[in-house]
N, C-alpha and C. Protein backbone atom coordinates (compact mmCIF):
# COMPACT_ATOMS: atom_id res chain seq x y z
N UNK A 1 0.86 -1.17 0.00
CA UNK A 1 0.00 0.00 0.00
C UNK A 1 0.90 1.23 0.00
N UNK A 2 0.67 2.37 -0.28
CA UNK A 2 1.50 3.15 -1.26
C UNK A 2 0.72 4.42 0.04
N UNK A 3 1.47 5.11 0.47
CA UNK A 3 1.01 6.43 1.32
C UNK A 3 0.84 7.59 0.17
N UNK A 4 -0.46 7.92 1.03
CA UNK A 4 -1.40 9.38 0.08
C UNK A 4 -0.38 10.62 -0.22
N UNK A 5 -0.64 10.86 -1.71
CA UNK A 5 0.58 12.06 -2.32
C UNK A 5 0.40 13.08 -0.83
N UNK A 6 1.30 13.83 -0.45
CA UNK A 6 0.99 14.73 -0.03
C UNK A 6 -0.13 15.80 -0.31
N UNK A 7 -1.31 16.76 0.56
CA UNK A 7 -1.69 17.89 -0.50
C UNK A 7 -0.90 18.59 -0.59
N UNK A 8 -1.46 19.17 -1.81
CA UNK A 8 -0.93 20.64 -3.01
C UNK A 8 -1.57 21.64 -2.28
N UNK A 9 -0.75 22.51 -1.51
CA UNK A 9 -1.05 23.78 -0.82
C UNK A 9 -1.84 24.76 -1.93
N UNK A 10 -3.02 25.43 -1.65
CA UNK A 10 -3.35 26.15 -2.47
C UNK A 10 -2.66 27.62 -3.03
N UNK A 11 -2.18 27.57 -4.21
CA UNK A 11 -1.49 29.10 -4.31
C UNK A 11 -2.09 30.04 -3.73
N UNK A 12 -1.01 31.06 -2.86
CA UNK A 12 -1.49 32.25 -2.86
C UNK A 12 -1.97 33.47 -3.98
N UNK A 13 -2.96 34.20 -4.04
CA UNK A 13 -3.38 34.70 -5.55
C UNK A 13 -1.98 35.65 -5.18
N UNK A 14 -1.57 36.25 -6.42
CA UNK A 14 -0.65 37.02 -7.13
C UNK A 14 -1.24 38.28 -6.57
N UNK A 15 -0.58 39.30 -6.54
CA UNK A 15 -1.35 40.69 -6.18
C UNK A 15 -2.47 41.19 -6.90
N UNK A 16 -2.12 40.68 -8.74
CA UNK A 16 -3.11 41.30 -9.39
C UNK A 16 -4.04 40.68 -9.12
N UNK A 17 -4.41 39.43 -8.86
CA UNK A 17 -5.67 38.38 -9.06
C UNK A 17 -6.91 38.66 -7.51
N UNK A 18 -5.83 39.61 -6.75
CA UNK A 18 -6.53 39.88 -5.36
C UNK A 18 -7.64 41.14 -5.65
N UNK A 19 -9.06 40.44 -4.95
CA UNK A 19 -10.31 40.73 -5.77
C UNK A 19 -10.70 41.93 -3.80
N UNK A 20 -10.19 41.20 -3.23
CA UNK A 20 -11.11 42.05 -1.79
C UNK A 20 -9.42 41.62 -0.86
N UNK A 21 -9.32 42.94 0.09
CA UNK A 21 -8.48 43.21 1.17
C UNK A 21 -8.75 44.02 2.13
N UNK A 22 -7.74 43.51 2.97
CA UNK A 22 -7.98 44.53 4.31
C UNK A 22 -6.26 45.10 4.31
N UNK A 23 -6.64 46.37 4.46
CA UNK A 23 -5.51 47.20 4.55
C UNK A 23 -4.65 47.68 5.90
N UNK A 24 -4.11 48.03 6.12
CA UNK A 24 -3.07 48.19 7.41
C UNK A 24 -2.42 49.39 7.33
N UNK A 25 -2.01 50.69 8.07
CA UNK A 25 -1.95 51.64 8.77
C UNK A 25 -1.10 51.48 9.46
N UNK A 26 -0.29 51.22 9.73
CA UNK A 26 0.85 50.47 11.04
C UNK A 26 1.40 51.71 11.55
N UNK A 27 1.81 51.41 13.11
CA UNK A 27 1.76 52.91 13.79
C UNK A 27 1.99 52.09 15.28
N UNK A 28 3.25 52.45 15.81
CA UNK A 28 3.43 51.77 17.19
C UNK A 28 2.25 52.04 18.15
N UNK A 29 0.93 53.51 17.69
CA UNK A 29 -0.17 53.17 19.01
C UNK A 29 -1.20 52.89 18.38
N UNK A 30 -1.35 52.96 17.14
CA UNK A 30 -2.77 52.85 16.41
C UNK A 30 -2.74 51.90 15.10
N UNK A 31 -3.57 51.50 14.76
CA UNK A 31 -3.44 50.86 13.47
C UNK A 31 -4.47 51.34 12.73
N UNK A 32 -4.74 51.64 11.47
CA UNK A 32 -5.80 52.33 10.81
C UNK A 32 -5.99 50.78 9.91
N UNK A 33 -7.40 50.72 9.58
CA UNK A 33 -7.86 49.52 8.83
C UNK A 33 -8.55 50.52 7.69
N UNK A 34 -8.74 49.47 6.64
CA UNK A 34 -9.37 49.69 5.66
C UNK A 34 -10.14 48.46 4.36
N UNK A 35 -11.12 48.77 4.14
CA UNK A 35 -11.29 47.30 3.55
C UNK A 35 -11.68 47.66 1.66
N UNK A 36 -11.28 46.94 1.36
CA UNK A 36 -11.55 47.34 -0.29
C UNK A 36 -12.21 46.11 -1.36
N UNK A 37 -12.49 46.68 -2.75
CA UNK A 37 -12.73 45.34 -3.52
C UNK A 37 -12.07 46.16 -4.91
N UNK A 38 -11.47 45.51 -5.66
CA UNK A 38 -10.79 45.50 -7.11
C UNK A 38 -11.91 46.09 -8.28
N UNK A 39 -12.74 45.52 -7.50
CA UNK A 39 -14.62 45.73 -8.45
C UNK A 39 -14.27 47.10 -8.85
N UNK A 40 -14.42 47.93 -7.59
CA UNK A 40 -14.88 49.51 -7.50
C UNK A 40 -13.56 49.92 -7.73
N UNK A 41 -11.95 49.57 -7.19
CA UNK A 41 -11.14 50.19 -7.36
C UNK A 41 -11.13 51.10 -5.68
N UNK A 42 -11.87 50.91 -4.83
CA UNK A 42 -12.16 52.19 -3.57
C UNK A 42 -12.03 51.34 -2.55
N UNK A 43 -11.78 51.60 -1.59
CA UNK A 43 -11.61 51.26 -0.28
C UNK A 43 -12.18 52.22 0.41
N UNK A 44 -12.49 51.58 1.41
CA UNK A 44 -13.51 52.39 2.71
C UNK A 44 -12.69 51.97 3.83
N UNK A 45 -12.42 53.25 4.16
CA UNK A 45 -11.95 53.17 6.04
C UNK A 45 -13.03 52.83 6.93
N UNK A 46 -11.92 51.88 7.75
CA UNK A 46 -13.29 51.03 8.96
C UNK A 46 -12.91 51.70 10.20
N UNK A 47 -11.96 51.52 10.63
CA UNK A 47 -11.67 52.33 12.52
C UNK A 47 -10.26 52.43 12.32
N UNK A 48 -9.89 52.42 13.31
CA UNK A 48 -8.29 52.63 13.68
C UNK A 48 -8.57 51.43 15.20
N UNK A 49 -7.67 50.79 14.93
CA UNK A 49 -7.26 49.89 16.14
C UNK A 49 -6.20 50.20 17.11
N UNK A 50 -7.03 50.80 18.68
CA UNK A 50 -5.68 51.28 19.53
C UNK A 50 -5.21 50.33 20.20
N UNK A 51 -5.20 48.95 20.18
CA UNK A 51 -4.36 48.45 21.45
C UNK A 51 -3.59 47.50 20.84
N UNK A 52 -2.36 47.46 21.81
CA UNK A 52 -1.24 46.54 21.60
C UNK A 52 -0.97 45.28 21.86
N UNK A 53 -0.36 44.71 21.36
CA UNK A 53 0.10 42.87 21.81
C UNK A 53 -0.88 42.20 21.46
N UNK A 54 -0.99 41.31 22.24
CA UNK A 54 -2.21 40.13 21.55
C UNK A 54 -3.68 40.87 21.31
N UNK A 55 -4.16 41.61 21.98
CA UNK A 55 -5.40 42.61 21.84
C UNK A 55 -5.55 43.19 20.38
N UNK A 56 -4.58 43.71 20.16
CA UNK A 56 -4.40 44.07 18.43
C UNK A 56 -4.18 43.09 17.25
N UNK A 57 -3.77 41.90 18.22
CA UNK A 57 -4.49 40.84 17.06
C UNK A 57 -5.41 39.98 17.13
N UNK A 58 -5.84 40.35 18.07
CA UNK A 58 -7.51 39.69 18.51
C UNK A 58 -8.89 40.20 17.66
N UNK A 59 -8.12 41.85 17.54
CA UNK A 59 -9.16 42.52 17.32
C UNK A 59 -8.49 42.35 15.29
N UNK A 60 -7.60 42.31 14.72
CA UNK A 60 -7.31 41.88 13.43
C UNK A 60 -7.88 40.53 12.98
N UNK A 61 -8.38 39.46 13.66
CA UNK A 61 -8.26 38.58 13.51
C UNK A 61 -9.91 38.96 13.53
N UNK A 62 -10.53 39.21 14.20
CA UNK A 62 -11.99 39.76 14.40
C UNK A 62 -12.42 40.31 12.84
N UNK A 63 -11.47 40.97 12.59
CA UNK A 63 -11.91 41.81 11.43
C UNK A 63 -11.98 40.94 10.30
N UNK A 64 -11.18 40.27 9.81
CA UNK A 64 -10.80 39.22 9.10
C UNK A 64 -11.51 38.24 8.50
N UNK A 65 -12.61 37.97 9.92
CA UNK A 65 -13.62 36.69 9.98
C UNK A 65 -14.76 37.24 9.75
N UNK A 66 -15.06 38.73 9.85
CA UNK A 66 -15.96 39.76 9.62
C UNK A 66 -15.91 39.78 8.20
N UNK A 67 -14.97 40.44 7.63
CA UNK A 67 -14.53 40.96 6.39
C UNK A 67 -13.96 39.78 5.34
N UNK A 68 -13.83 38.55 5.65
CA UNK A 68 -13.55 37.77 4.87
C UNK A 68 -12.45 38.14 3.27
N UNK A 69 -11.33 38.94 3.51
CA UNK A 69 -10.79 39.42 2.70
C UNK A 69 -9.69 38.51 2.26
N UNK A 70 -9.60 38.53 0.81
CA UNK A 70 -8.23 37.49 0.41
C UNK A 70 -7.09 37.57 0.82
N UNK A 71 -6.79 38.95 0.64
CA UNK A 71 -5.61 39.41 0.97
C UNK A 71 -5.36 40.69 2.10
N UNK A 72 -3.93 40.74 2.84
CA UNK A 72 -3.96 41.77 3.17
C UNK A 72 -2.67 42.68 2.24
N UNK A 73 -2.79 43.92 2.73
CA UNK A 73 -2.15 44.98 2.68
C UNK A 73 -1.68 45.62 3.63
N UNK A 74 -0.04 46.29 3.82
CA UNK A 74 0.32 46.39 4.82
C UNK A 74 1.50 47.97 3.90
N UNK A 75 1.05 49.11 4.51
CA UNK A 75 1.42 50.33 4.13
C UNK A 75 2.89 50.49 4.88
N UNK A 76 4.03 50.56 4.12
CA UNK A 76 5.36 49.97 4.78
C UNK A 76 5.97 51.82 4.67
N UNK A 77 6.30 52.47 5.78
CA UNK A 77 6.49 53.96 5.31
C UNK A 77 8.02 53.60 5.02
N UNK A 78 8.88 54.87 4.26
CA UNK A 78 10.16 54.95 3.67
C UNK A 78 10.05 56.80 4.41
N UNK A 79 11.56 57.16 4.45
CA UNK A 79 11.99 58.73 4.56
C UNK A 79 11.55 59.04 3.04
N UNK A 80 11.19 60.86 2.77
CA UNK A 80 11.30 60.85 1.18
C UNK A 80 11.92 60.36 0.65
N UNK A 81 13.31 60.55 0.66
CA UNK A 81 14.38 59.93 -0.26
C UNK A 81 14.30 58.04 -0.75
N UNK A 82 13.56 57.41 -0.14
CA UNK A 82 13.59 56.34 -0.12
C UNK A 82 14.29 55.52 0.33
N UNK A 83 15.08 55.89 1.95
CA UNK A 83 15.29 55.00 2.94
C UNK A 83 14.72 54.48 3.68
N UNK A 84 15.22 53.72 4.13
CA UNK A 84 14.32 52.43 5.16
C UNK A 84 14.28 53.60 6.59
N UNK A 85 13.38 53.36 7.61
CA UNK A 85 14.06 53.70 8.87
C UNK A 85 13.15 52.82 10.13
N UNK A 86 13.08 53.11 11.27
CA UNK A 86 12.71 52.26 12.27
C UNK A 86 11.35 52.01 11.98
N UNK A 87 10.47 52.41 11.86
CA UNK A 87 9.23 52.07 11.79
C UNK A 87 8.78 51.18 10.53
N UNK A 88 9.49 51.60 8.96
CA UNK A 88 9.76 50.44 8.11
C UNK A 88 9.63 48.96 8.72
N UNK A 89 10.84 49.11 9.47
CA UNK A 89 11.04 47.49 10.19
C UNK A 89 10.20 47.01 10.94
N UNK A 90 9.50 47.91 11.64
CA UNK A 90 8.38 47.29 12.45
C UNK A 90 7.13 47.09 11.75
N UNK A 91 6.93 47.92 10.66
CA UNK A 91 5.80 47.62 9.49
C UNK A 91 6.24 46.36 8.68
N UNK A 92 6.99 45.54 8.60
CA UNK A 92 7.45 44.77 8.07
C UNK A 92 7.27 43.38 8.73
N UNK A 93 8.01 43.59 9.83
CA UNK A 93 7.44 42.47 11.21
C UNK A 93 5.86 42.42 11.29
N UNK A 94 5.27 44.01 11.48
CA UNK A 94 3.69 43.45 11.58
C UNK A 94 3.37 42.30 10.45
N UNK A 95 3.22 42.78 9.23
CA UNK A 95 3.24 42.12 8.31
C UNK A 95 3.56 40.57 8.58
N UNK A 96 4.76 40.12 8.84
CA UNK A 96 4.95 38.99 8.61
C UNK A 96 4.31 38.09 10.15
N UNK A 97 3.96 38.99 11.27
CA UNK A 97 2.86 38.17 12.43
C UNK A 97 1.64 37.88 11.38
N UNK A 98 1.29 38.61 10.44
CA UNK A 98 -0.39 38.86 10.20
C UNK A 98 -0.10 37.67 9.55
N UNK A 99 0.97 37.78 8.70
CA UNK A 99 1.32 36.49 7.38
C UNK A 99 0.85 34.94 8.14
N UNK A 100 1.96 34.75 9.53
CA UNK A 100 1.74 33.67 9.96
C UNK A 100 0.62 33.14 10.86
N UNK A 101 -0.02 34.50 11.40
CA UNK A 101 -0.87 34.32 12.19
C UNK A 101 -2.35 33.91 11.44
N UNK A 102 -2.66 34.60 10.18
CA UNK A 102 -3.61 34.55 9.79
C UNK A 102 -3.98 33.96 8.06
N UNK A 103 -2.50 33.24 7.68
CA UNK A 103 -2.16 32.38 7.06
C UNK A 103 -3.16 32.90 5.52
N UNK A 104 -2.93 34.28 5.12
CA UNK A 104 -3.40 34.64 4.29
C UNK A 104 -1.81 35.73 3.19
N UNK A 105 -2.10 35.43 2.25
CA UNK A 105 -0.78 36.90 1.81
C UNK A 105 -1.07 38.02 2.17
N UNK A 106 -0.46 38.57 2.10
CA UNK A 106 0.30 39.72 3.00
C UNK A 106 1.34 40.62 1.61
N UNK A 107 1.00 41.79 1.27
CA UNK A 107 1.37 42.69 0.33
C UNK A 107 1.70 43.86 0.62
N UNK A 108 2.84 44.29 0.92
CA UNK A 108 3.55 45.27 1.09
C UNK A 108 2.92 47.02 -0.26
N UNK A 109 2.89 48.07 0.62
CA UNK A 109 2.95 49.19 -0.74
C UNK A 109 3.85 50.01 0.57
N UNK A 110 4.27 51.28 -0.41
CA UNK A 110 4.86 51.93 -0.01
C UNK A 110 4.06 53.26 0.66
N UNK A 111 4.19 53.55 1.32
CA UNK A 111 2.73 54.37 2.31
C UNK A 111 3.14 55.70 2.61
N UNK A 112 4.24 56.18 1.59
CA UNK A 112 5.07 57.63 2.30
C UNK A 112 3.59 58.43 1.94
N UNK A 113 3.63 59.34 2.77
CA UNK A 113 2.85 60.33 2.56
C UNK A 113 0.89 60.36 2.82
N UNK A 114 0.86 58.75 2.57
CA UNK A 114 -0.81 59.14 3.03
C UNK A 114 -1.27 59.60 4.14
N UNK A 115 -0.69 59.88 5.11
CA UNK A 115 -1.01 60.21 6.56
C UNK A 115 -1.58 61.41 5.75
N UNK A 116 -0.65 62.34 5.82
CA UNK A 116 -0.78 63.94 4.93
C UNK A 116 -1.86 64.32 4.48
N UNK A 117 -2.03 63.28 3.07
CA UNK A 117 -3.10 63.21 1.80
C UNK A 117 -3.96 63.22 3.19
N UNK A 118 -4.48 62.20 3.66
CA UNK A 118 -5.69 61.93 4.80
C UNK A 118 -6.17 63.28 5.50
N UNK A 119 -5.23 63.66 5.74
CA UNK A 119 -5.09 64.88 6.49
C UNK A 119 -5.58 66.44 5.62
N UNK A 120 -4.96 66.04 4.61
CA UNK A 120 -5.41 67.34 4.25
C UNK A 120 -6.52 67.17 3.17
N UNK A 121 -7.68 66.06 3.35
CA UNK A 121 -8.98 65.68 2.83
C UNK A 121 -9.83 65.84 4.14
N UNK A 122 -9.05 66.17 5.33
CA UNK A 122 -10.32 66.63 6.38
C UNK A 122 -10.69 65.83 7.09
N UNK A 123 -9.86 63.85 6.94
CA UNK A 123 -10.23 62.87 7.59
C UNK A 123 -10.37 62.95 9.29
N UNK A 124 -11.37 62.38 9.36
CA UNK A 124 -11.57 62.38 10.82
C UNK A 124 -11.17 61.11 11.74
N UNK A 125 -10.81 59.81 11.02
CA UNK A 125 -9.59 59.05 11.80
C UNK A 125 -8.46 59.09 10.57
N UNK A 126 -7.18 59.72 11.19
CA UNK A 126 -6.27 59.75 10.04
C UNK A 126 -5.94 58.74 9.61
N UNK A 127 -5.52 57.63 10.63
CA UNK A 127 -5.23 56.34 10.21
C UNK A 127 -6.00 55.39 9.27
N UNK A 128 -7.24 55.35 9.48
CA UNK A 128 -8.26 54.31 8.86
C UNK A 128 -7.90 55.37 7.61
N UNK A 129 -8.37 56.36 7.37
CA UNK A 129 -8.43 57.16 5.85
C UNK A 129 -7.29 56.57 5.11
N UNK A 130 -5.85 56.73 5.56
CA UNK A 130 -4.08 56.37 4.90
C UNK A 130 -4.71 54.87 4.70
N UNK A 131 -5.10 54.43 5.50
CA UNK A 131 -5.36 52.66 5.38
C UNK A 131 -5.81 52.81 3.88
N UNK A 132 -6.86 53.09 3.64
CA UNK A 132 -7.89 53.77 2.38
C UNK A 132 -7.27 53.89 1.46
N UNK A 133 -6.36 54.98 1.53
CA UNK A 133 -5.55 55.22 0.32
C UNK A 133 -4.73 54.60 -0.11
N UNK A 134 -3.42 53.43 1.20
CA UNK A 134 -2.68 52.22 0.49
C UNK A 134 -3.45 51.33 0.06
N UNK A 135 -4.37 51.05 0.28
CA UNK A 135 -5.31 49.59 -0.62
C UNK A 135 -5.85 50.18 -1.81
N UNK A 136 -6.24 51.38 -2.27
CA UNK A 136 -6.51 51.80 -3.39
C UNK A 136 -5.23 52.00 -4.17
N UNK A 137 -4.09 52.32 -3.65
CA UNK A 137 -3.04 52.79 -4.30
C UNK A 137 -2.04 51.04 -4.87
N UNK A 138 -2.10 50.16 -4.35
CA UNK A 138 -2.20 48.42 -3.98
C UNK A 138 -3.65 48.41 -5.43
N UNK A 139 -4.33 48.71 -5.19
CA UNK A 139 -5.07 48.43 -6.44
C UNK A 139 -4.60 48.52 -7.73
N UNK A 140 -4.24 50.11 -7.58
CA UNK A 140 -4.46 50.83 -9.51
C UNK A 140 -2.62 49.97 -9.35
N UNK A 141 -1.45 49.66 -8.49
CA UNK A 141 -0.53 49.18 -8.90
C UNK A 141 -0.11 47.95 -9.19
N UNK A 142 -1.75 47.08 -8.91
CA UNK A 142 -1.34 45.85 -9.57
C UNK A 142 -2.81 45.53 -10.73
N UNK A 143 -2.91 46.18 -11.50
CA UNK A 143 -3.65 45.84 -12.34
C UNK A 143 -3.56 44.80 -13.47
């Protein structure tokens, strides 16, 4: 008797093929969410998530099972010039908890500046709004 092939892990979709996400805001006190679909091209800001350690992924993981999204998105900031600096790295680490924790892909954009944009559209949680704008901006760049 012959032991069963192993299964064939299902591919993760490619960035372009990702149809619905939840977006990420990363921020050592807050996290801004955002949820989107490829359909519309738009994302809608949901809250900003204030608490830390396992609580902040209690409450990600909440969202998740709510929002049933393929993929996430995770807004990775750079200095203008396009250096890395401390918070990069910790947007990066979030990322790769969400990766293992919630066993979905996980898609990096580059997030300089949406705080700002958010800001100077009048948003009333800055974070969830920037969330908004990297999953739309994660959209039109993987078409």
């Amino acid at each position: 008797m012959t032991a069963p092939a192993p299964a064939t892990p299902i591919p993760a979709p490619a960035a372009a093929a990702v149809q619905t996400a939840l977006a990420f805001d990363y921020g050592s006190r807050r996290v801004g969410v955002a949820y989107g679909s490829r359909f519309t091209g738009q994302a809608e800001p949901l809250r900003h998530i204030a608490v830390e350690g396992e609580a902040r992924m209690q409450a990600i993981e909440k969202l998740v099972r709510e929002w049933q999204p393929q993929a996430l998105v995770i807004g990775v900031p750079f200095h203008p010039d396009g250096a890395e600096h401390e918070i990069t790295a910790r947007a990066r680490k979030f990322g790769r908890q969400l990766k293992s924790r919630l066993r979905l892909p996980v898609f990096e954009v580059d997030e300089r500046y949406t705080s700002v944009e958010a800001e100077s559209r009048g948003a009333r949680d800055v974070d969830s709004a920037a969330a908004a704008l990297i999953l739309e901006q994660f959209f039109r760049e993987n078409t």
